[in-house]
N, C-alpha and C. Protein backbone atom coordinates (compact mmCIF):
# COMPACT_ATOMS: atom_id res chain seq x y z
N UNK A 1 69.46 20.08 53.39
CA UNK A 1 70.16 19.36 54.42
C UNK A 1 69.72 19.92 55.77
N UNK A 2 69.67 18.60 56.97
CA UNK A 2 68.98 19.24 58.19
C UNK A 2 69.86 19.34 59.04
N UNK A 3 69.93 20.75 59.74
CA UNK A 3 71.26 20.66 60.77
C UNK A 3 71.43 19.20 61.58
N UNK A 4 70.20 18.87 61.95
CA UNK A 4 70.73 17.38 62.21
C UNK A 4 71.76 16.73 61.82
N UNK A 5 71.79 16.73 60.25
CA UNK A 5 72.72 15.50 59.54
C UNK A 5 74.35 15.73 59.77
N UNK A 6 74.53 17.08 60.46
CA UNK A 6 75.78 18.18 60.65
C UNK A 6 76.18 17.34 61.74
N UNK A 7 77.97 17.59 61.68
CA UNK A 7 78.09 17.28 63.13
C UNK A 7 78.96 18.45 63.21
N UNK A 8 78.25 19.08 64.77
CA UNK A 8 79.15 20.69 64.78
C UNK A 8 80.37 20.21 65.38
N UNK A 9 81.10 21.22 64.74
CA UNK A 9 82.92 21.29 65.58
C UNK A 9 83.07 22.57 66.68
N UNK A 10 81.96 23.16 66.83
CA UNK A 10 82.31 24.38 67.79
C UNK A 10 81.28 24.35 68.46
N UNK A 11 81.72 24.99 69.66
CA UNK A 11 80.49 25.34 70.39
C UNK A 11 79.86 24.64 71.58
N UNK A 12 79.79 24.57 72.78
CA UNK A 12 78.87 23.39 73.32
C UNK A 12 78.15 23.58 73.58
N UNK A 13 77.23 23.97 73.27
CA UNK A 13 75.76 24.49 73.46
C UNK A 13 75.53 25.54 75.08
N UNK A 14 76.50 25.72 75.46
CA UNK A 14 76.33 26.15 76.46
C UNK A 14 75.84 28.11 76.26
N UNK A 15 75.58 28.62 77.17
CA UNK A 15 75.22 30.57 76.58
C UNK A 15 74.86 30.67 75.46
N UNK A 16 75.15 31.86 75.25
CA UNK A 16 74.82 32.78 73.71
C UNK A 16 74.33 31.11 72.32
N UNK A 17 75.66 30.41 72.73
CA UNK A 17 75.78 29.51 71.55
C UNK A 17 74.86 28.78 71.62
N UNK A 18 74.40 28.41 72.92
CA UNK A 18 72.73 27.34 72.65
C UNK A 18 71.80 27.58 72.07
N UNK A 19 71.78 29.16 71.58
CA UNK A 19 70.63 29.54 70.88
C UNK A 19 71.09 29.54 69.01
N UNK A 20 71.88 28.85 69.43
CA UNK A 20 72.38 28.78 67.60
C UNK A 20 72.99 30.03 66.85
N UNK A 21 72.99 31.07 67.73
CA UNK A 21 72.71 32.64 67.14
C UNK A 21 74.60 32.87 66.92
N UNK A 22 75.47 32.08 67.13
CA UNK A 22 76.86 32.70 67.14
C UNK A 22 77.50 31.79 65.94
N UNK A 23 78.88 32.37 65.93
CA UNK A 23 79.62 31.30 64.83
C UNK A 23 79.69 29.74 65.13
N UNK A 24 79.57 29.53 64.30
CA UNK A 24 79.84 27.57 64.17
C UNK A 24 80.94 27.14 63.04
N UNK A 25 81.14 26.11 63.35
CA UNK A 25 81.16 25.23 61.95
C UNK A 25 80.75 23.84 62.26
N UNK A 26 80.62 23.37 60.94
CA UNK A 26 80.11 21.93 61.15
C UNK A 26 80.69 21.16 59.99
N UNK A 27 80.62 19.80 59.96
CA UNK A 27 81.02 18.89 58.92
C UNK A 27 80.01 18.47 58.65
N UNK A 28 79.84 18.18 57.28
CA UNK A 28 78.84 17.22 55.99
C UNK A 28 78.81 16.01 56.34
N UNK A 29 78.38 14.82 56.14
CA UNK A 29 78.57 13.61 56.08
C UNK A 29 79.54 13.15 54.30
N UNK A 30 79.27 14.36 53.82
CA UNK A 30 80.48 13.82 52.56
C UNK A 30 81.89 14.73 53.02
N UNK A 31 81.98 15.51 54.31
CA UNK A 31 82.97 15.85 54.49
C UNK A 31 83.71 16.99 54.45
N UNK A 32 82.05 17.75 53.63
CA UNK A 32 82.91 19.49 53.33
C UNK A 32 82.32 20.31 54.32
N UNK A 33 82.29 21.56 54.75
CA UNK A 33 82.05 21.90 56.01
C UNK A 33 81.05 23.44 55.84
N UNK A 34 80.23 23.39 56.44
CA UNK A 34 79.33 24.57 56.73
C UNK A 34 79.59 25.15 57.73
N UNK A 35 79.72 26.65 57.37
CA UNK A 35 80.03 27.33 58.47
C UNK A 35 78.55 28.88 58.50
N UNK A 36 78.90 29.26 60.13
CA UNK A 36 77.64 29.63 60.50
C UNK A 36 78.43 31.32 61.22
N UNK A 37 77.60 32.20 60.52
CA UNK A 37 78.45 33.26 61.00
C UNK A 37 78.33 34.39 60.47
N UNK A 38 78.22 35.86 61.02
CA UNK A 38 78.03 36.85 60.53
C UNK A 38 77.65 36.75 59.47
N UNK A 39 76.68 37.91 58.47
CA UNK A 39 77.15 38.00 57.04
C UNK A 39 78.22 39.62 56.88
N UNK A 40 79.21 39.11 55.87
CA UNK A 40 80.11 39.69 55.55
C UNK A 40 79.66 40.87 54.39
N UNK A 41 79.94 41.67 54.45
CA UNK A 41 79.78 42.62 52.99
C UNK A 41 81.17 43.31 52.27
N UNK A 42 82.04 42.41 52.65
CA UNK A 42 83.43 42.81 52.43
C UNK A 42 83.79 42.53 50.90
N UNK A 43 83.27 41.76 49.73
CA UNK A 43 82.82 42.14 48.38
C UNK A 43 81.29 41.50 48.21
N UNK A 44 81.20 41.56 46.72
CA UNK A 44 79.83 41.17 46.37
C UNK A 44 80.41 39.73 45.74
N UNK A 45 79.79 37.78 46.50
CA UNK A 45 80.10 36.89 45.99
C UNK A 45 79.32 36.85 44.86
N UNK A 46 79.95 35.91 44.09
CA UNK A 46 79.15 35.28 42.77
C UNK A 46 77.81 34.64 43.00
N UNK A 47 77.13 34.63 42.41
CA UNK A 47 75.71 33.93 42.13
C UNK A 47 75.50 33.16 43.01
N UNK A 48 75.25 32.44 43.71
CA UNK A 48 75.11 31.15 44.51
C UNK A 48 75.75 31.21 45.82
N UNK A 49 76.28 31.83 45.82
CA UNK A 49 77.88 31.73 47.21
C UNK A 49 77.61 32.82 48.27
N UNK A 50 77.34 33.03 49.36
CA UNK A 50 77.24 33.74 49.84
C UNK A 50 78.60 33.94 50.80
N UNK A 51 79.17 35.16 51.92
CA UNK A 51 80.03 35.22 52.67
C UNK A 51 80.16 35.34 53.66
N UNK A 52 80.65 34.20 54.93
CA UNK A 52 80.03 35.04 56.58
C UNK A 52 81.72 34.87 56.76
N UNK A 53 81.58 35.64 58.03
CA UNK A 53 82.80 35.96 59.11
C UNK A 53 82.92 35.58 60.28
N UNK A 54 83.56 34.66 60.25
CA UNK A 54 83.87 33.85 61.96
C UNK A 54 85.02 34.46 62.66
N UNK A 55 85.62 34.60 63.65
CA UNK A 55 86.42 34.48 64.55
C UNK A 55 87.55 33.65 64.74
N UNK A 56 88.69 33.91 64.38
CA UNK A 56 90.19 33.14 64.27
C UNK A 56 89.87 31.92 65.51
N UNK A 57 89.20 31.59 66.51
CA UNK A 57 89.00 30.61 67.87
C UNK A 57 88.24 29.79 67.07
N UNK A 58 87.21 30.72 66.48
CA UNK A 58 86.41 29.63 65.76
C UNK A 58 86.67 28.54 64.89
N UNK A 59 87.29 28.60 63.90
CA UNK A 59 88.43 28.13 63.46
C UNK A 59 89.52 27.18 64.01
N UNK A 60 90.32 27.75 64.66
CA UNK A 60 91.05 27.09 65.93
C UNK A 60 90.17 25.81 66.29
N UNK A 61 89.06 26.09 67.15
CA UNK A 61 88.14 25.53 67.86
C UNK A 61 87.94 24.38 66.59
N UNK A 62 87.41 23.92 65.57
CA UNK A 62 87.48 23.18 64.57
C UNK A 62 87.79 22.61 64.21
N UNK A 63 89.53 23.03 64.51
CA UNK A 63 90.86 22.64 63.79
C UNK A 63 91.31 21.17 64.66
N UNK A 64 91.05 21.95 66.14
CA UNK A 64 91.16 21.16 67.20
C UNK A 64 90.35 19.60 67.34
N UNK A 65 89.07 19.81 67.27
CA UNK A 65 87.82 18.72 67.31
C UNK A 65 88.46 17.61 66.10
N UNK A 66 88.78 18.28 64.85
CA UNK A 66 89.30 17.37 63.57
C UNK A 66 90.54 17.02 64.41
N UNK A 67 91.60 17.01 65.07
CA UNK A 67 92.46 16.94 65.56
C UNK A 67 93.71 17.04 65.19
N UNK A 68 93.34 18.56 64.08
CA UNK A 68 94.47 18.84 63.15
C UNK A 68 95.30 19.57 63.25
C-alpha cells in the first residue's frame, strides 16, 4: 500500500512533520488505520505485528479529524 492511498489524520505538513519523520496516523480506504511512530521495545510482538509509540495529542489529533 502507497502512502498515497492513506488519508492522514495528523499533522499538516507544516516543520518537523513535513518531513514525514514524526507520529501520524492515517486511515485505509477499507477503514482500519496505520499509525506512524517511534518503535517501541516495551515487549517482544508476535510474528508479523510490530509496536510504535505515539503521543496522547496524536491520538486526540485523529480523534478530532474523524470527528469523534
Amino acid at each position: 500500500m502507497a502512502r498515497e492511498e492513506l488519508t492522514r489524520l495528523t499533522g499538516n505538513g507544516n516543520g518537523e512533520c513535513g518531513k514525514d519523520d514524526c507520529p501520524n496516523v492515517y486511515r485505509t480506504a477499507s477503514g482500519s488505520f496505520v499509525v506512524q511512530g517511534d518503535i517501541s521495545r516495551a515487549f517482544t510482538a508476535p510474528n508479523g505485528e510490530g509496536l510504535v509509540e505515539i503521543p496522547e495529542e496524536t491520538l486526540r489529533e485523529a480523534f478530532r479529524a474523524l470527528g469523534w
